[in-house]
C-alpha atoms as a PDB file:
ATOM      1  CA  UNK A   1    -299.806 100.651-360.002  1.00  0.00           C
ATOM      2  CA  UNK A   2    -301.422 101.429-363.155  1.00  0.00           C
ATOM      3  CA  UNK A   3    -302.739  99.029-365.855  1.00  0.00           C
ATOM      4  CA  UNK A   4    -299.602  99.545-368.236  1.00  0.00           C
ATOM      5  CA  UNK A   5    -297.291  98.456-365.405  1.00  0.00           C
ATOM      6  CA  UNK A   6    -298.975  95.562-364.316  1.00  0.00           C
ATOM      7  CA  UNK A   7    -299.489  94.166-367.848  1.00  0.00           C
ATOM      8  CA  UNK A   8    -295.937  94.918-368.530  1.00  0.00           C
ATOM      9  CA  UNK A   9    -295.034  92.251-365.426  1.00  0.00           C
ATOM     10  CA  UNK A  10    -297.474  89.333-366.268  1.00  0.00           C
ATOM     11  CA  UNK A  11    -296.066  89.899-370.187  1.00  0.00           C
ATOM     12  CA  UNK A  12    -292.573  89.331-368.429  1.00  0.00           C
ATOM     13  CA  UNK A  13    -293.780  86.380-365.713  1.00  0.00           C
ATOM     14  CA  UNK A  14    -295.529  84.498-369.068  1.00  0.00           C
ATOM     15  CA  UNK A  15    -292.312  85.478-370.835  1.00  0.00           C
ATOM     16  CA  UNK A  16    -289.917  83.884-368.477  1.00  0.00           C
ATOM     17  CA  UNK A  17    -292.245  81.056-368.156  1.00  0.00           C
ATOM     18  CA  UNK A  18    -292.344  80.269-371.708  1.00  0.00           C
ATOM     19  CA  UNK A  19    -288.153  80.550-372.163  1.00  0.00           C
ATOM     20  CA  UNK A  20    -287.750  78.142-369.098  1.00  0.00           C
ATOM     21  CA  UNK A  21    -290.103  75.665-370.327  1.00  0.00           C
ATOM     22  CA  UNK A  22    -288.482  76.084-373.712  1.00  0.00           C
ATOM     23  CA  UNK A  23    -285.117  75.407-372.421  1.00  0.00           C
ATOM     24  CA  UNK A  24    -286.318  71.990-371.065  1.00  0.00           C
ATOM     25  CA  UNK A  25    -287.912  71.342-374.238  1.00  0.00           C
ATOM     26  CA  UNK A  26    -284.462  71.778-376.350  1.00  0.00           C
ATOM     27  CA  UNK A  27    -282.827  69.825-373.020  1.00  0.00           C
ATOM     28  CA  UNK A  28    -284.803  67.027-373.316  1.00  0.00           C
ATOM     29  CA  UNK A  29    -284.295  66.891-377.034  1.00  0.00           C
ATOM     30  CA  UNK A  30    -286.384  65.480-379.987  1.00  0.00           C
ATOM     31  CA  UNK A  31    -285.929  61.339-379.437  1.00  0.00           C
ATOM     32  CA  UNK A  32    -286.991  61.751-376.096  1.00  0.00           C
ATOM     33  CA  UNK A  33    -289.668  63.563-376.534  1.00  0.00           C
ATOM     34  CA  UNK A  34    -291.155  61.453-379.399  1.00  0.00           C
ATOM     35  CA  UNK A  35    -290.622  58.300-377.593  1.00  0.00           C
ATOM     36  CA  UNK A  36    -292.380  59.958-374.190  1.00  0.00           C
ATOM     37  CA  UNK A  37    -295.295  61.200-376.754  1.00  0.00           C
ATOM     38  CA  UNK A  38    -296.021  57.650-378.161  1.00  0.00           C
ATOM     39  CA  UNK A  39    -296.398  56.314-374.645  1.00  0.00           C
ATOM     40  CA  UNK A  40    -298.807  58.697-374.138  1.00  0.00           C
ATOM     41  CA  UNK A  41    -296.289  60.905-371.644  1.00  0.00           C
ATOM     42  CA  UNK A  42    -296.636  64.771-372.440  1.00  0.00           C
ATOM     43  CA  UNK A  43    -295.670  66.180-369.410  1.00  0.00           C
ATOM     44  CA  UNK A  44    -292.538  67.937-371.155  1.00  0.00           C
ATOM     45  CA  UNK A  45    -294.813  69.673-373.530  1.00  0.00           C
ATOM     46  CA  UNK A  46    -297.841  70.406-371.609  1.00  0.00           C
ATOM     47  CA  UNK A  47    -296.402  73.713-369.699  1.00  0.00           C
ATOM     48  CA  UNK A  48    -295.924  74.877-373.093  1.00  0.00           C
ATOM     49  CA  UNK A  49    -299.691  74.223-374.002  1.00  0.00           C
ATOM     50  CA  UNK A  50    -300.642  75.462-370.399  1.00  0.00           C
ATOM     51  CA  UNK A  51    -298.599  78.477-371.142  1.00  0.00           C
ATOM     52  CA  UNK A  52    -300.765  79.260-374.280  1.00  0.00           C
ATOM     53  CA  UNK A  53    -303.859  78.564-373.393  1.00  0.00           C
ATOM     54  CA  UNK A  54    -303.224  81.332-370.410  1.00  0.00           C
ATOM     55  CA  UNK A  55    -302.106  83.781-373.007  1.00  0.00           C
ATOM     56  CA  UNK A  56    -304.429  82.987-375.539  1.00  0.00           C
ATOM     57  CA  UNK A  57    -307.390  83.374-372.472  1.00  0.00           C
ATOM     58  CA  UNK A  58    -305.536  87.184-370.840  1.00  0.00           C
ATOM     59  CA  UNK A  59    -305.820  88.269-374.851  1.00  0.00           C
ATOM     60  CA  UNK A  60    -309.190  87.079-375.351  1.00  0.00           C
ATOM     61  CA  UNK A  61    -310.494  88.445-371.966  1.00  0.00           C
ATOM     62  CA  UNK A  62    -308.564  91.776-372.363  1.00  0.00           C
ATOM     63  CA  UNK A  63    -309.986  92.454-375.523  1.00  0.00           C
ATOM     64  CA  UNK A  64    -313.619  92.044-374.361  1.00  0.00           C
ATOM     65  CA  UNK A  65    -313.000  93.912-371.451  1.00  0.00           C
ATOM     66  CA  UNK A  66    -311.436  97.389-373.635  1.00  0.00           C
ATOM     67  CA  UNK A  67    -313.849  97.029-376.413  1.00  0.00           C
ATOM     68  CA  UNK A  68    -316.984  96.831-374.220  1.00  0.00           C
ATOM     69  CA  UNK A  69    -315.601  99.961-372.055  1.00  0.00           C
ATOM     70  CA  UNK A  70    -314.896 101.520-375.478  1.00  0.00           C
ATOM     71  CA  UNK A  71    -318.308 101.155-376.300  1.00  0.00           C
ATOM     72  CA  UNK A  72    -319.810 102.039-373.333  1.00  0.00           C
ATOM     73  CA  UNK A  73    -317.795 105.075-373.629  1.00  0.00           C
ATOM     74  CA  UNK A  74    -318.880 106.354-376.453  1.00  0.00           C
ATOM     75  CA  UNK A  75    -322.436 105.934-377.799  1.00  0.00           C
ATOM     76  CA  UNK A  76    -321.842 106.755-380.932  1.00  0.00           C
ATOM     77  CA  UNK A  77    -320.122 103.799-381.391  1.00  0.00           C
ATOM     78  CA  UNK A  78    -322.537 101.743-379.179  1.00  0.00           C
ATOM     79  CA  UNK A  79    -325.320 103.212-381.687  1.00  0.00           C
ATOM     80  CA  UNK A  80    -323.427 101.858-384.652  1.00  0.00           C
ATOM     81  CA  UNK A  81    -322.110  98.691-383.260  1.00  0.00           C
ATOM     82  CA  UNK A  82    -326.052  97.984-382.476  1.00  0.00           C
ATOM     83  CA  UNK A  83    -326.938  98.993-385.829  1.00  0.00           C
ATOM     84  CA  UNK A  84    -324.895  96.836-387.932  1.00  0.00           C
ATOM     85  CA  UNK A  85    -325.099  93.484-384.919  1.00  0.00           C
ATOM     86  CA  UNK A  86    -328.564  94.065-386.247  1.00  0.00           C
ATOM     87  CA  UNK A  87    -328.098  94.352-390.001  1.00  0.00           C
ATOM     88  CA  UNK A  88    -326.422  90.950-389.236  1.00  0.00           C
ATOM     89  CA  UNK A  89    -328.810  89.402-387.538  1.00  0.00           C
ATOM     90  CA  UNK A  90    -331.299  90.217-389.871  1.00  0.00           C
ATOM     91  CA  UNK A  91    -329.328  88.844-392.949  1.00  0.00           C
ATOM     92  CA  UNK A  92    -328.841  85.898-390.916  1.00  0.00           C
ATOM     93  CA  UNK A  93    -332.867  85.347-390.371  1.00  0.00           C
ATOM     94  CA  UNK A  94    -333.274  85.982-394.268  1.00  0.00           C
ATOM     95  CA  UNK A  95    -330.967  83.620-395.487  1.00  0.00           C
ATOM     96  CA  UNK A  96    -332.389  80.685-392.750  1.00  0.00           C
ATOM     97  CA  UNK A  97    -336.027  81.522-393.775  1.00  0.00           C
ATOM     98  CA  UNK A  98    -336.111  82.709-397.012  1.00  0.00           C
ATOM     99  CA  UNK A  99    -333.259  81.291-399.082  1.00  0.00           C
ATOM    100  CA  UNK A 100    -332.035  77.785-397.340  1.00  0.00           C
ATOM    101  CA  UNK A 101    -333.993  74.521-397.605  1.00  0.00           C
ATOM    102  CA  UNK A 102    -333.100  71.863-395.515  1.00  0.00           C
ATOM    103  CA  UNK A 103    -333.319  67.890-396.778  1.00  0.00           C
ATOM    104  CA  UNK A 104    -331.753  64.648-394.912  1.00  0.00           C
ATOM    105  CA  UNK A 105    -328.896  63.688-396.078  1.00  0.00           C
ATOM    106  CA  UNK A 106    -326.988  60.500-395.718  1.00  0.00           C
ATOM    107  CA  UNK A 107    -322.905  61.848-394.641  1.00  0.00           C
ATOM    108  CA  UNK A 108    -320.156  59.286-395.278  1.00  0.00           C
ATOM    109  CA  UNK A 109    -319.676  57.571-391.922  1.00  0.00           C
ATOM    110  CA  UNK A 110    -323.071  56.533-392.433  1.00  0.00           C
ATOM    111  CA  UNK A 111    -324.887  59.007-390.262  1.00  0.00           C
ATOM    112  CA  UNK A 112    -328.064  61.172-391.366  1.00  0.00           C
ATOM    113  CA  UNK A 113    -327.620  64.733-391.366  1.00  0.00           C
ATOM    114  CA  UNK A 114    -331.045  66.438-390.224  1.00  0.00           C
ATOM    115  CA  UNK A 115    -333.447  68.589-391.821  1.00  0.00           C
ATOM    116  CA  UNK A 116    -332.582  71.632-389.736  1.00  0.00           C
ATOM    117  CA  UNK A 117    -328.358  70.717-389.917  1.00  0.00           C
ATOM    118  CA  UNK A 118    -328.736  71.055-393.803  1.00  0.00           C
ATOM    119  CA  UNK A 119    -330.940  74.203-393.433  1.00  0.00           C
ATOM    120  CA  UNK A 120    -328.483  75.737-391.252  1.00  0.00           C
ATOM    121  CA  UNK A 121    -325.135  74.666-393.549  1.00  0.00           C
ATOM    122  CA  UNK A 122    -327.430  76.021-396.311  1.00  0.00           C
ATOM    123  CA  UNK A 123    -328.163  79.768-394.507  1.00  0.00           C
ATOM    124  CA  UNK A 124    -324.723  80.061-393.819  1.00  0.00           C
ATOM    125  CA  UNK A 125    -323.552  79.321-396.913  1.00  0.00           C
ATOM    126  CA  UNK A 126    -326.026  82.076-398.444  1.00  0.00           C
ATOM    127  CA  UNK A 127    -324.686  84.467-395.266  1.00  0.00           C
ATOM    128  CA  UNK A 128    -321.248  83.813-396.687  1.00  0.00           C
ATOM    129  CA  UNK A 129    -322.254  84.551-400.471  1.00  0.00           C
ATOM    130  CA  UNK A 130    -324.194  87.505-399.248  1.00  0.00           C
ATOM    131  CA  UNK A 131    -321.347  88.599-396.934  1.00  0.00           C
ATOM    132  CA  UNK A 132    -318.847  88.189-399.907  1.00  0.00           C
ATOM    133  CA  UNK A 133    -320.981  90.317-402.436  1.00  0.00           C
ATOM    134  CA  UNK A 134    -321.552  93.456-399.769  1.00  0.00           C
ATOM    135  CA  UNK A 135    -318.116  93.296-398.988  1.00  0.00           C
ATOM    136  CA  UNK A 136    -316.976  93.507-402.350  1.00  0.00           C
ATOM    137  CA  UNK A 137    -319.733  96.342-403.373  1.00  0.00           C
ATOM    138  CA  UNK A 138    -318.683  98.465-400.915  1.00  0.00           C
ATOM    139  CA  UNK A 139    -314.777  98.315-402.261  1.00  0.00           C
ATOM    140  CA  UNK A 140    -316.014  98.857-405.304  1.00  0.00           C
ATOM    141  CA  UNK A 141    -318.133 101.918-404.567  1.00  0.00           C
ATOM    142  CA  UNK A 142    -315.409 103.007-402.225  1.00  0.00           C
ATOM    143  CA  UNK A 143    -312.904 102.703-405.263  1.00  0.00           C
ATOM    144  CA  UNK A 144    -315.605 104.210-407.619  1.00  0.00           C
ATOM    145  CA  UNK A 145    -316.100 107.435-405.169  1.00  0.00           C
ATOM    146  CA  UNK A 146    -312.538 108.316-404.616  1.00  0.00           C
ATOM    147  CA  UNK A 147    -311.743 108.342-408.285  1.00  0.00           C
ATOM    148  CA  UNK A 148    -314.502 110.469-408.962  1.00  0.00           C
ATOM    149  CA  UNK A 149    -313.585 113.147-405.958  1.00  0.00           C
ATOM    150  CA  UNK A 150    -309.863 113.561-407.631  1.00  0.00           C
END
């Protein structure tokens, strides 16, 4: 059996699961269910969550597992992939270090936020801003090169 086929099955089993369990959710109907939530019974819904969570983890894993064998695969891609993890990592040491500033601050509940929290919220709002203004430079150069090439 090759991947394809066997993929093809669990999307059916998962499939099947999910109508049956949404059968004895419309069964059961909304009153029921309501009342049964509010005294803290979920067991009608919880094969639905179950049933998520399982796809939610098979797309998750199965993505990892075909983008590391794609890069693995093909070094040019590894080579790039490395490059610009590291362009990211380095933004992200340049905005902690050189652009945020941490101070305590009192939060609502009454708490203290620490020195390093507010240094961290701070270099990841820079990352963001910094993130933002690449992102929109390269559209514009992008946008800015292909009119020129017509």
């Amino acid at each position: 059996m090759n991947l394809h086929k066997i993929l093809k099955i669990l999307a059916g089993l998962l499939g099947i699961a999910g109508i049956v369990a949404l059968i004895s959710l419309i069964a059961t109907g909304d009153d029921t269910i309501k009342a049964d939530a509010l005294a803290g019974d979920t067991a009608i819904i919880d094969p639905i969550a179950y049933i998520a969570y399982i796809v939610m983890l098979l797309v998750i894993g199965l993505v990892v597992v075909f983008v590391l064998k794609n890069l693995f695969t093909n070094t040019a891609t590894l080579k790039n992939t490395l490059i610009s993890l590291g362009a990211f990592v380095l933004l992200a040491l340049i905005c902690y270090f050189a652009f945020a500033n941490g101070v305590e601050t009192p939060l609502s509940d009454g708490e203290m936020l620490s020195e390093n929290g507010s240094k961290l919220i701070g270099a990841g709002l820079y990352m963001f801003y910094f993130l933002v203004l690449i992102a929109g430079g390269a559209m514009l150069f992008s946008g800015v090169k292909k009119m020129i090439n017509r």
